[in-house]
Protein backbone atom coordinates (compact mmCIF):
# COMPACT_ATOMS: atom_id res chain seq x y z
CA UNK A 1 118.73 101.16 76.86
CA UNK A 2 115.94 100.58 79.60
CA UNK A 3 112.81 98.77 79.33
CA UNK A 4 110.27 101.82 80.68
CA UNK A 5 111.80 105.33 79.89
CA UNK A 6 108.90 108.44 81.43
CA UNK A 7 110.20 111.78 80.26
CA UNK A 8 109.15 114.88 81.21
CA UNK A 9 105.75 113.44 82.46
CA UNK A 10 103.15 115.77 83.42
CA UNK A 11 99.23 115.40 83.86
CA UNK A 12 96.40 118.33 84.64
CA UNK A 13 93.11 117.76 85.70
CA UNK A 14 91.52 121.62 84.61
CA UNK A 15 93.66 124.27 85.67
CA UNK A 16 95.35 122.01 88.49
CA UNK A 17 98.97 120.01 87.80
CA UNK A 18 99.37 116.43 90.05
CA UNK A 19 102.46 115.67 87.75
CA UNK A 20 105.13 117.54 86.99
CA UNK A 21 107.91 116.82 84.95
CA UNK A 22 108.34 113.49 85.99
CA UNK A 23 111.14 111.76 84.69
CA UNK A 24 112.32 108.14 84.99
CA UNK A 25 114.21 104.99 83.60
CA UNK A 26 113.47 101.63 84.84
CA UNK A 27 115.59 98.46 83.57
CA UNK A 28 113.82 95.51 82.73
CA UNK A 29 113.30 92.98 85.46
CA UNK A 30 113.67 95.67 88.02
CA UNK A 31 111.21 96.05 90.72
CA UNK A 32 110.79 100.05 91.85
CA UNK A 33 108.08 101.36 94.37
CA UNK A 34 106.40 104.64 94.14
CA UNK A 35 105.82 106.07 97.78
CA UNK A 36 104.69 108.75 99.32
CA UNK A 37 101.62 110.65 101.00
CA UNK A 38 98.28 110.46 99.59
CA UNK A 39 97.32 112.98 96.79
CA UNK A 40 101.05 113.08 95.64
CA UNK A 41 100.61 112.06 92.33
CA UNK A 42 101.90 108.48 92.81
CA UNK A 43 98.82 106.27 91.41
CA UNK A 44 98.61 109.22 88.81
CA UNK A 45 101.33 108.16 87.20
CA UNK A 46 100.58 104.66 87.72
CA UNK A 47 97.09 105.16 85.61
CA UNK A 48 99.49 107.04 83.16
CA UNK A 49 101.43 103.97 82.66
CA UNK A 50 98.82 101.85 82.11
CA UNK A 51 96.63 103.66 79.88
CA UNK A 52 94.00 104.71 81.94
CA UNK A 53 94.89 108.89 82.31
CA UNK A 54 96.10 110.80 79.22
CA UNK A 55 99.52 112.47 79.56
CA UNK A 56 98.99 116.66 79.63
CA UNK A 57 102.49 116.32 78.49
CA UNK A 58 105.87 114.11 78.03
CA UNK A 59 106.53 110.83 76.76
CA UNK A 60 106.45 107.26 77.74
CA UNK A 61 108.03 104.33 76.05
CA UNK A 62 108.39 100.80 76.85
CA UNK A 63 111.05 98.39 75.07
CA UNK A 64 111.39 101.19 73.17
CA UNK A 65 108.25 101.81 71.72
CA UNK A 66 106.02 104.88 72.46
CA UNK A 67 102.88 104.02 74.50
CA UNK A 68 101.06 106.95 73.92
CA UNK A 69 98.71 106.68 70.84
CA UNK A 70 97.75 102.82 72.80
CA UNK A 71 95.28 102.09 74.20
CA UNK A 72 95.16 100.00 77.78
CA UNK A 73 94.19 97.11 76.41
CA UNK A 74 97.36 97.15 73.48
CA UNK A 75 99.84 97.62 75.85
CA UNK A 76 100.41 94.20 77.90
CA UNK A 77 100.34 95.65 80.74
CA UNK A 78 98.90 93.68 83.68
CA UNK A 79 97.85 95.26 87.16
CA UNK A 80 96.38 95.15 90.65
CA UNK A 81 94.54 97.06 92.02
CA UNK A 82 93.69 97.59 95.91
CA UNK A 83 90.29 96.42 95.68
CA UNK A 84 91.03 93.13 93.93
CA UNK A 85 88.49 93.94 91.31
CA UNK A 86 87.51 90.40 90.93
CA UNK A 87 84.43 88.92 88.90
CA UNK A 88 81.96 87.93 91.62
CA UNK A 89 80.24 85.25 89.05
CA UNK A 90 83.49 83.47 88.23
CA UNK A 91 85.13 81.00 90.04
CA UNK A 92 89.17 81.01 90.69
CA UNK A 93 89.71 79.51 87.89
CA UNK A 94 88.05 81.29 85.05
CA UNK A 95 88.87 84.95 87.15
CA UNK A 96 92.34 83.65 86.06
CA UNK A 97 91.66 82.84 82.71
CA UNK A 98 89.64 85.87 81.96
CA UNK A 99 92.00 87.81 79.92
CA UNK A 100 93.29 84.43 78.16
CA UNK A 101 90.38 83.73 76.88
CA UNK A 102 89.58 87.41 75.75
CA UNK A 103 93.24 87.30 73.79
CA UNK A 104 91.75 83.98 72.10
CA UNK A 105 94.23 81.82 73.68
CA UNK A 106 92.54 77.49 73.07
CA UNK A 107 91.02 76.04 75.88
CA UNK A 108 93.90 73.50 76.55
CA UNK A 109 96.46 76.06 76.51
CA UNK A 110 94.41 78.16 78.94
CA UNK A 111 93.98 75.57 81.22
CA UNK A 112 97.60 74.85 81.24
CA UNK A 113 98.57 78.62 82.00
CA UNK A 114 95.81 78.74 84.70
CA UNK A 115 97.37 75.42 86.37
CA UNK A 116 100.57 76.72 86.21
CA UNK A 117 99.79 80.54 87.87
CA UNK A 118 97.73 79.21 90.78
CA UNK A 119 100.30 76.39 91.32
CA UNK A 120 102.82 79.77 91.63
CA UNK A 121 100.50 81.44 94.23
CA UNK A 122 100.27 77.86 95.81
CA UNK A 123 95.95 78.02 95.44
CA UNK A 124 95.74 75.24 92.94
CA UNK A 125 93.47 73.20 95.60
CA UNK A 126 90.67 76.45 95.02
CA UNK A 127 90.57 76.26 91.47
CA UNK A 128 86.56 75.86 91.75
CA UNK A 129 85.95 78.49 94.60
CA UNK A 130 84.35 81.71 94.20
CA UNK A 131 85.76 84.97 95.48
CA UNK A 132 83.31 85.72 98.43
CA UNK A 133 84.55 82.19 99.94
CA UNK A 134 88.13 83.34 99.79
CA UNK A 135 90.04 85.41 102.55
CA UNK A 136 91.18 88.94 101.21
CA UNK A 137 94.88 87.47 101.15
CA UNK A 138 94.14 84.90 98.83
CA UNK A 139 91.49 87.14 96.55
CA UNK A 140 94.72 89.13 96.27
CA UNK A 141 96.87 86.37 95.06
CA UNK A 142 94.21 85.60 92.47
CA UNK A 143 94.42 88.99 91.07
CA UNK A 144 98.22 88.75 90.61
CA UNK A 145 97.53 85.51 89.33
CA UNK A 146 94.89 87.03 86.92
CA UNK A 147 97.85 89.71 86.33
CA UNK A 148 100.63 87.68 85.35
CA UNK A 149 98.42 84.69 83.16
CA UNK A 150 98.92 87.24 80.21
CA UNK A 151 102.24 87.32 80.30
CA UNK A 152 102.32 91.14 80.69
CA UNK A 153 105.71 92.90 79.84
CA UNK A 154 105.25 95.22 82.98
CA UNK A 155 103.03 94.56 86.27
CA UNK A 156 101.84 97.25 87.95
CA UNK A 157 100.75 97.51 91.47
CA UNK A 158 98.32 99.73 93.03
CA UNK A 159 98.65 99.71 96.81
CA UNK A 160 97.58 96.17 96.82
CA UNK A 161 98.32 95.12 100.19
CA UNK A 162 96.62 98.12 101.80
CA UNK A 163 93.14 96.28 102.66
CA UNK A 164 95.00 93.50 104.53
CA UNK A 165 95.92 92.84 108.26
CA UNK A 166 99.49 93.55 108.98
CA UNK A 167 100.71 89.54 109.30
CA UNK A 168 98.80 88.98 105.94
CA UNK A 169 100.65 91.91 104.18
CA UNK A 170 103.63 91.09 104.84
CA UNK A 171 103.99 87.65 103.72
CA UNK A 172 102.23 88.49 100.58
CA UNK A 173 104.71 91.16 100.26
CA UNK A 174 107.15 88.72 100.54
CA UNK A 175 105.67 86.79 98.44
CA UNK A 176 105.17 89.24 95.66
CA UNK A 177 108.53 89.65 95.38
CA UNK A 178 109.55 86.13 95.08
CA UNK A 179 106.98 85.67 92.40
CA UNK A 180 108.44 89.01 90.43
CA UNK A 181 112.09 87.18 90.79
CA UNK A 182 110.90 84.23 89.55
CA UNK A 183 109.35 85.70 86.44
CA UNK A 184 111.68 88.49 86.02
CA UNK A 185 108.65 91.23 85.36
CA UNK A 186 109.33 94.43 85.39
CA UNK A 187 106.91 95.48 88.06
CA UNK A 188 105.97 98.60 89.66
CA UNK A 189 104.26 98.66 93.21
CA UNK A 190 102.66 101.74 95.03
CA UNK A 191 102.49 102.13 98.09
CA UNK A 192 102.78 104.62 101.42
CA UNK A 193 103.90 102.27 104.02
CA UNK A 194 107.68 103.31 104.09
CA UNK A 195 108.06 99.41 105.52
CA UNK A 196 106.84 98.01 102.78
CA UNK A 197 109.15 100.00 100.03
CA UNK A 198 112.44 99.71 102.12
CA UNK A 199 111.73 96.05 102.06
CA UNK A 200 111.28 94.50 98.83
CA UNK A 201 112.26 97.27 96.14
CA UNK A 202 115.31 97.50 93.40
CA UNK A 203 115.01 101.42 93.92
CA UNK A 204 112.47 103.32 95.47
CA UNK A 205 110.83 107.06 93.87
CA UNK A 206 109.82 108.68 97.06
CA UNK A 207 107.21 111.20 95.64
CA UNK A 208 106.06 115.01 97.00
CA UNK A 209 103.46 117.25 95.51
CA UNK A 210 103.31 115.70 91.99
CA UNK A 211 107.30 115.42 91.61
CA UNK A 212 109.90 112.97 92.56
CA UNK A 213 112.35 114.07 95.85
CA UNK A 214 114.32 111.36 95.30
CA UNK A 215 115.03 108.03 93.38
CA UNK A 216 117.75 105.27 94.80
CA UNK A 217 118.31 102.05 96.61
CA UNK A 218 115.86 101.62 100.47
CA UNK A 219 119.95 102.04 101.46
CA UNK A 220 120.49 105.15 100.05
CA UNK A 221 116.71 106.83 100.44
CA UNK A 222 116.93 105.83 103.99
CA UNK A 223 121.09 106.97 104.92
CA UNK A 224 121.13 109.63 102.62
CA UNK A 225 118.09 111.60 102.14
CA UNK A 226 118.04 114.49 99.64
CA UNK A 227 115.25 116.79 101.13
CA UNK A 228 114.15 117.51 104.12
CA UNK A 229 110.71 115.84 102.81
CA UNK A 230 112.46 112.36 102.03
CA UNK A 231 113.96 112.65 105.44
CA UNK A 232 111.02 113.08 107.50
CA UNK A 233 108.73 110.52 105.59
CA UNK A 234 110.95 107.74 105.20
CA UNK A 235 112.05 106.14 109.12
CA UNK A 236 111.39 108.03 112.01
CA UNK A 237 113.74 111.18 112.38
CA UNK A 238 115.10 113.84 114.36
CA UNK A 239 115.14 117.20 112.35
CA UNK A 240 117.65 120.11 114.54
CA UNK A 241 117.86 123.13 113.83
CA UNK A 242 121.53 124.72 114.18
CA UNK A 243 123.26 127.63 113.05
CA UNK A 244 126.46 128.06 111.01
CA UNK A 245 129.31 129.12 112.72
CA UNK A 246 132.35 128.79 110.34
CA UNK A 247 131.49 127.25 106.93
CA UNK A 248 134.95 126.98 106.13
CA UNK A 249 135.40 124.30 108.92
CA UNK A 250 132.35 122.82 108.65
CA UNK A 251 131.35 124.17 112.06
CA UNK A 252 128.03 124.61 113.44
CA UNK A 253 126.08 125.12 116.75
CA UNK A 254 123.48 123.42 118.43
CA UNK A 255 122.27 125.72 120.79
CA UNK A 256 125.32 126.42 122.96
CA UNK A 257 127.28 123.18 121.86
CA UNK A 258 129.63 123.43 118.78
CA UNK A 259 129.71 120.27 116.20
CA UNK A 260 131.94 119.63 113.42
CA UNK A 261 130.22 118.36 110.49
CA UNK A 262 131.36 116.41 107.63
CA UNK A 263 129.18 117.72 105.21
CA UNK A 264 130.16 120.53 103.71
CA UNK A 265 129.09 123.69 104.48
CA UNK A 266 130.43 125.59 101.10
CA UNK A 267 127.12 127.00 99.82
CA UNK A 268 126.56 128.31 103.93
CA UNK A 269 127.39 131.88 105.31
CA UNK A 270 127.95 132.27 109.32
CA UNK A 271 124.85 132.80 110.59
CA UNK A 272 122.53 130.70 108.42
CA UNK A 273 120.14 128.14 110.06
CA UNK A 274 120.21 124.63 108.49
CA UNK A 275 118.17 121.23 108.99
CA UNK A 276 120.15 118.31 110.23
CA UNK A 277 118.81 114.70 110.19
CA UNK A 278 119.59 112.36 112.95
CA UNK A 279 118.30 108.96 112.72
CA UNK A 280 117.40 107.82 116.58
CA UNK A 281 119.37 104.65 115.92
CA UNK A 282 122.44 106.33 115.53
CA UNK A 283 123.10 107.57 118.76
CA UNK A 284 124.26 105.68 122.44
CA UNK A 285 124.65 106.87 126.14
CA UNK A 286 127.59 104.35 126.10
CA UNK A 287 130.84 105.91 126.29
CA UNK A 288 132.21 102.68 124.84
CA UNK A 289 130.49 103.02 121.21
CA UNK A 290 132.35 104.34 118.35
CA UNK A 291 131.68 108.21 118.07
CA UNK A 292 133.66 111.42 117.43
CA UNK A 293 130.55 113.71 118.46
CA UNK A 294 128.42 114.22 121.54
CA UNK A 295 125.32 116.30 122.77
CA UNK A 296 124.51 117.12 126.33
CA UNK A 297 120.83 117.46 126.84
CA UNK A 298 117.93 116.95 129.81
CA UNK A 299 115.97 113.74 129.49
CA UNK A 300 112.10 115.19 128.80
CA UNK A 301 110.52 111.19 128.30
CA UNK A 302 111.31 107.59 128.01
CA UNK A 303 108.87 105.49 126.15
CA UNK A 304 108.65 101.63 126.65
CA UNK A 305 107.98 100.08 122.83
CA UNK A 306 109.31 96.36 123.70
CA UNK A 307 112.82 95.16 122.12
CA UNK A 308 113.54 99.09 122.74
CA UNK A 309 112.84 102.58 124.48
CA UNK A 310 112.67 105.57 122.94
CA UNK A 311 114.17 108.29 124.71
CA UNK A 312 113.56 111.86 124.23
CA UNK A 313 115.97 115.15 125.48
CA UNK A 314 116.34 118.66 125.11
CA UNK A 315 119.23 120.37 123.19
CA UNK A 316 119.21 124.10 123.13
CA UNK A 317 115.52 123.74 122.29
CA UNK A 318 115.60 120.11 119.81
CA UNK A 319 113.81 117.14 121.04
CA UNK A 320 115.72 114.57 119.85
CA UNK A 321 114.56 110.92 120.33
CA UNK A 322 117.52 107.85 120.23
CA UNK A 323 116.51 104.49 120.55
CA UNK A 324 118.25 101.78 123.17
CA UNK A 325 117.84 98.41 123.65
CA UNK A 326 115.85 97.24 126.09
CA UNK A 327 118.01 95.27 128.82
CA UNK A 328 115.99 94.27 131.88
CA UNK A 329 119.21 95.02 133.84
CA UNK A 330 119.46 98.45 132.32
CA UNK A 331 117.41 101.35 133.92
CA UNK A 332 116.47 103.79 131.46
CA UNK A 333 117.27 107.84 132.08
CA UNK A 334 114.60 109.21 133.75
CA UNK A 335 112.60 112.73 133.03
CA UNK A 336 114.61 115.73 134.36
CA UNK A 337 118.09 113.62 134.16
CA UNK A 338 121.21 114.72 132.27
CA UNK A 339 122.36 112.69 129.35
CA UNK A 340 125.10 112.72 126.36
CA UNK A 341 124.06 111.86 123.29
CA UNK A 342 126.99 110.23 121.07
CA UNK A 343 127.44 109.16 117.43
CA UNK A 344 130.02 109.59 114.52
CA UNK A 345 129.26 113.02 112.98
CA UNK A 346 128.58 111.10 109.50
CA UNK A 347 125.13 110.49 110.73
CA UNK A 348 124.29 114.54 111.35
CA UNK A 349 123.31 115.26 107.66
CA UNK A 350 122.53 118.20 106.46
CA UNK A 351 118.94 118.60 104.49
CA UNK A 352 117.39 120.80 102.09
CA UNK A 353 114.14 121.95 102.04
């Protein structure tokens, strides 16, 4: 049985939905990130979790038990919020032992748990400093700190990081995770950097207007999207547009060049436009690489971005960018030049919209 179950979810504010139907089952110890776009119900659901937004409709249950008629404060749930949220007037320490002490816990066991969570954030030498003399990395880690002293049976994770320079995210996303390991919490984390899912979550729920495209592993959101949505939010992507030529076969055409997919086309007639994905990664100029499909098109731009360059052409009215390495003995195709585009025809998936 799993440790959080959400069926059915929904939430309203007046005459307006944000959730619908959501429906989920997360196993305990697992670590799953919501992402997606601002306004798409994501921290909704969150807030729904924790206590703090009634459900319009559905039901939620953790270790089996409904959640419901609880209130926030009955449902050991800790969380973090963006804004670490911590008290001003309290050192390190007691911001860590706030909630202890409001659960009652004695003073020598409070201390104890206090040692013991800033020794696992590694700021046991700040025990006595106050949050404004603290760098927003480390208020963070206090908050988590503050999260996990009360033993909560899931964490939740409001786009913490999102306030933070990009080095100090993503060690402290890194180190988020470790912690969560460690301790085995079932923890959810929001976010909508597409990095920051792919890299530390169990499964990801890639969310769109209030609903869930898609739930799996960073491998499978990222190889095998299920909507055109996922597709074009998660990694950068090529979307081409191509028309079916014999379903039966599986064939297609990219403005005048004919592909074989391996998709099928079953629920296709000839002459229906589809989507295709093509991650820019997937394709080579080298006639050496493993490929069983190729696309002729005219070079429109080259872009330098470092380790590679990002190469743009024209096929029967695509752009479609592929990335190549940058070699300093290697001169990039140049604007106006003729180039073919190969790759295994695996990677030309078709989307839904």
């Amino acid at each position: 049985m799993s440790f959080l179950t959400l069926t059915n979810l929904q939430k309203s504010f007046g005459q307006v939905q944000v959730v619908h139907n959501f429906n989920m089952s997360i196993e305990k110890g697992e670590f799953v990130s919501f992402l997606g776009p601002s306004g798409c119900g994501k921290t909704t659901v969150l807030r729904m979790i924790a206590g703090f937004e009634t459900p319009t409709g559905g039901s939620l249950f953790i270790n089996g038990k409904d959640q419901r008629p609880l209130k926030p404060n009955q449902r050991n749930i800790g969380m973090v919020f963006q804004a670490y949220a911590l008290f001003p007037n309290m050192n390190v320490h007691d911001n860590v032992a706030f909630g202890l002490k409001v659960a009652g816990m004695p003073k020598a066991d409070i201390d104890a748990r206090v040692k013991e969570m800033l020794g696992l954030i590694r700021l046991d030498h700040l025990a006595d400093r106050f949050p404004y003399q603290m760098s927003g990395g480390q208020q963070q880690r206090v908050a988590l700190a503050r999260a996990l002293a009360v033993k909560p049976q899931v964490l939740l994770l409001d786009e913490p990081l999102s306030a933070l320079d990009a080095k100090i995210r993503v060690s402290l996303r890194e180190e988020i995770r470790l912690i969560q390991q460690k301790l085995g919490i079932t923890t959810i984390f929001v976010t909508h950097d597409q990095e920051e899912a792919l890299s530390i979550s169990d499964r990801i729920v890639v969310m769109n207007g209030g609903k869930a495209d898609q739930i799996g592993t960073p491998f499978e959101v990222y190889n095998t999207p299920a909507t055109r949505f996922v597709a074009s939010f998660v990694g950068t992507l090529n979307m081409i547009e191509a028309k079916v030529v014999d379903p039966a076969a599986n064939r297609i055409q990219i403005g005048d060049q004919g592909v074989t997919l391996k998709q099928s086309l079953a629920a296709y007639k000839a002459g229906d436009t589809v989507s295709l994905a093509l991650r820019p990664e997937a394709g080579s100029l080298s006639d050496s690489v493993k490929s069983d499909t190729a696309l002729t098109g005219q070079v429109t731009s080259a872009h330098f971005l470092g380790s590679v360059i990002r190469t743009r052409m024209n096929v029967g009215g695509n752009v479609i960018s592929f990335d190549m390495f940058n070699s300093p003995g290697v001169t990039p195709p140049q604007a106006g030049e003729t180039v073919t585009l190969r790759f295994m025809a695996a990677d030309l998936l078709v989307v839904r919209d």
